[in-house]
Protein backbone atom coordinates (compact mmCIF):
# COMPACT_ATOMS: atom_id res chain seq x y z
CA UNK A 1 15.89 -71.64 -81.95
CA UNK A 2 12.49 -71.97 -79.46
CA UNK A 3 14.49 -75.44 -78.64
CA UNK A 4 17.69 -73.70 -77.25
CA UNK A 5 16.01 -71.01 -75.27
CA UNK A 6 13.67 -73.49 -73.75
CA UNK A 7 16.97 -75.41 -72.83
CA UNK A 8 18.70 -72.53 -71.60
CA UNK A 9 16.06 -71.43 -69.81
CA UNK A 10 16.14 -75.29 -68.15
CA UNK A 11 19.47 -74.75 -67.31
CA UNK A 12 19.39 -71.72 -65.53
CA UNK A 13 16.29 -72.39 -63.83
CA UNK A 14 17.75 -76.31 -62.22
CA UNK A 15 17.75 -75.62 -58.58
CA UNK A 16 21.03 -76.50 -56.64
CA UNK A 17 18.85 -79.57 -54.88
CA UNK A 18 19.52 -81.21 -58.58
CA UNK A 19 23.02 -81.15 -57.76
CA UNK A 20 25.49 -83.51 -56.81
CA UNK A 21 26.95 -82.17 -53.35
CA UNK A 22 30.77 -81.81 -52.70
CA UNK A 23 32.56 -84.84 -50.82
CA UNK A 24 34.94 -84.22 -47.93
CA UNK A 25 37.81 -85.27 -50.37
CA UNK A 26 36.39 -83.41 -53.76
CA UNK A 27 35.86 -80.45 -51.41
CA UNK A 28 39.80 -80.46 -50.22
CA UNK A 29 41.28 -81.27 -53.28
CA UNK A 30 39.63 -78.08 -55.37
CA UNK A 31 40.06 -76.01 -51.76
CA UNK A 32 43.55 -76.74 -50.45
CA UNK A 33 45.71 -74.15 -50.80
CA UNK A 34 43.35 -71.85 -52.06
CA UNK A 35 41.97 -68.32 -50.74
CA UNK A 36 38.73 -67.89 -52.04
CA UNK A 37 36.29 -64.71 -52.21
CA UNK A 38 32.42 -65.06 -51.77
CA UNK A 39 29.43 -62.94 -52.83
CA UNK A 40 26.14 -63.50 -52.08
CA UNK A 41 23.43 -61.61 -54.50
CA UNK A 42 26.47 -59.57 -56.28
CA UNK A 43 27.90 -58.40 -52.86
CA UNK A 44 31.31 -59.26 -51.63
CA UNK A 45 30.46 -61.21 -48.20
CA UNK A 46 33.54 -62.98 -47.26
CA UNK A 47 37.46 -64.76 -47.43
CA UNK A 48 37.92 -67.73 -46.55
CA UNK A 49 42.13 -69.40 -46.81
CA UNK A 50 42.06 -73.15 -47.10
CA UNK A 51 45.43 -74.50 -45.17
CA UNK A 52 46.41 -77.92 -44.75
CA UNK A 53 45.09 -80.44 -42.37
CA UNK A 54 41.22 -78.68 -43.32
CA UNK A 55 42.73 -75.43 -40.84
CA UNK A 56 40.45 -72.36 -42.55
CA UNK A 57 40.80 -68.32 -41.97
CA UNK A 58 37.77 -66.65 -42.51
CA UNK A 59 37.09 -63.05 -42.97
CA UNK A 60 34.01 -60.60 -43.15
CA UNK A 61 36.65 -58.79 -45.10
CA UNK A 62 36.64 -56.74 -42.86
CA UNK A 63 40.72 -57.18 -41.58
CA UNK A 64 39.66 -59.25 -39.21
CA UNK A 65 39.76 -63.07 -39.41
CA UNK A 66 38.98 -66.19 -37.32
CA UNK A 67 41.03 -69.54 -37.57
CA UNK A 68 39.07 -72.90 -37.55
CA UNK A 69 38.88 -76.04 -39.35
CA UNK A 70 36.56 -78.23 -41.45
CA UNK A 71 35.12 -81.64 -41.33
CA UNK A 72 32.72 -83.87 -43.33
CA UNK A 73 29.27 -84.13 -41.80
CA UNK A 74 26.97 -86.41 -44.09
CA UNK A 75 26.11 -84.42 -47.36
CA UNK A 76 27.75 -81.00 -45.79
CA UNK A 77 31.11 -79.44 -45.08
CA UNK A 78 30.99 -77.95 -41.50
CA UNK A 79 33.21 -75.01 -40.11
CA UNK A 80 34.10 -74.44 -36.40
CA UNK A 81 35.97 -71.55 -35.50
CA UNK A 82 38.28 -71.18 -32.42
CA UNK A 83 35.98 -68.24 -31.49
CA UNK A 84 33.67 -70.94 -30.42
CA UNK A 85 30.44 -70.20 -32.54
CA UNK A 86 30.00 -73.53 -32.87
CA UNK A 87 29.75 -75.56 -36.21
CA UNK A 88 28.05 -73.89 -39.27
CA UNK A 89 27.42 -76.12 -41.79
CA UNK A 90 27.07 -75.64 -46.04
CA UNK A 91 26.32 -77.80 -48.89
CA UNK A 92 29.09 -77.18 -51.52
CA UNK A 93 28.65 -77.68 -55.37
CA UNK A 94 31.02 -77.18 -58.15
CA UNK A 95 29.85 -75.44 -60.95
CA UNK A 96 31.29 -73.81 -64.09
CA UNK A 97 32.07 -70.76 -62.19
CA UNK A 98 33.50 -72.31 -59.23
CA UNK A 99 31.83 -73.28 -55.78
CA UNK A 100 28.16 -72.59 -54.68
CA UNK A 101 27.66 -73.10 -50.89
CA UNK A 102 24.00 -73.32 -49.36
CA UNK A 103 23.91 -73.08 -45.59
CA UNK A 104 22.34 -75.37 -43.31
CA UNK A 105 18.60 -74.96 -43.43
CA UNK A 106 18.35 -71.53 -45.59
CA UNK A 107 16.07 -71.15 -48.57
CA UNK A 108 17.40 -73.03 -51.85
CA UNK A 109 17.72 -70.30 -53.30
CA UNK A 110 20.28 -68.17 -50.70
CA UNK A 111 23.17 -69.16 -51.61
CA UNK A 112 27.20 -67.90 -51.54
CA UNK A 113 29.51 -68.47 -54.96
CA UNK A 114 32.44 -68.10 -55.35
CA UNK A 115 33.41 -64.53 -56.89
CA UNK A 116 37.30 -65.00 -57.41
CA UNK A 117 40.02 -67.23 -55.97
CA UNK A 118 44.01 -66.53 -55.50
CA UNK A 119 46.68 -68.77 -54.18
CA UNK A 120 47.97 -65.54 -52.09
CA UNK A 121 47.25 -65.41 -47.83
CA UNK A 122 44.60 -63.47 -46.41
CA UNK A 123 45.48 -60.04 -44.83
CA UNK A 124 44.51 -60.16 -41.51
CA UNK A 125 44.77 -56.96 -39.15
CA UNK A 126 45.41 -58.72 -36.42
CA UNK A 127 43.34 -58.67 -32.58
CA UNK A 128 42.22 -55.50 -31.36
CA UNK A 129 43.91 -54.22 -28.85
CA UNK A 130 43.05 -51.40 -26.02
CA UNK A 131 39.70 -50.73 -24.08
């Protein structure tokens, strides 16, 4: 018994460093098509629809959404967003309960997951219009 807590223990102490990073291609094939829902710390924080060709839609889900697209930088998948914010890179693992994602030069230990995934669109509201 002391031999499986100690391993459990192991398990869910492993930080995401001891983890194999996504690839461009293993990143696209589990993405593509996909819309998936982050959290960070039990918190909803975000959509994100994967589209063909790496396009994205992200969302604060908050009805409004930016499009962009993805590429492969090294070790990290890298988002730039026709808003022009400029590229804002993660490192993406696969776990059990779907993606991890740690962004570019945050503590190991802030990290998104996945929460739940659908193969339906976003909802987007659409730009705001007016003064």
């Amino acid at each position: 018994m002391k031999h499986f807590i100690f391993a459990a223990f192991a398990l869910l102490a492993t930080p995401l460093a001891a983890e194999t990073p996504l690839t461009g291609p293993e990143f696209d094939a589990y993405t593509q098509g996909k819309t998936l829902y982050f959290n960070s710390g039990g918190v909803s924080y975000g959509v994100e629809e994967y589209m063909p060709n790496r396009r994205v839609r992200w969302s604060f889900l908050d009805g409004e959404c930016k499009e962009g697209e993805w590429y492969e930088n090294g070790s990290q998948i890298c988002f730039e967003y026709d808003d022009g914010t400029g590229p804002q890179c993660w490192t993406f693992f696969k776990g059990q309960g779907g993606l991890r994602a740690r962004f570019e030069g945050e503590n190991v230990s802030d990290f998104l997951y996945e929460a739940r995934q659908s193969d339906e669109p976003m909802v987007c509201l659409g730009p705001k219009i007016g003064v």
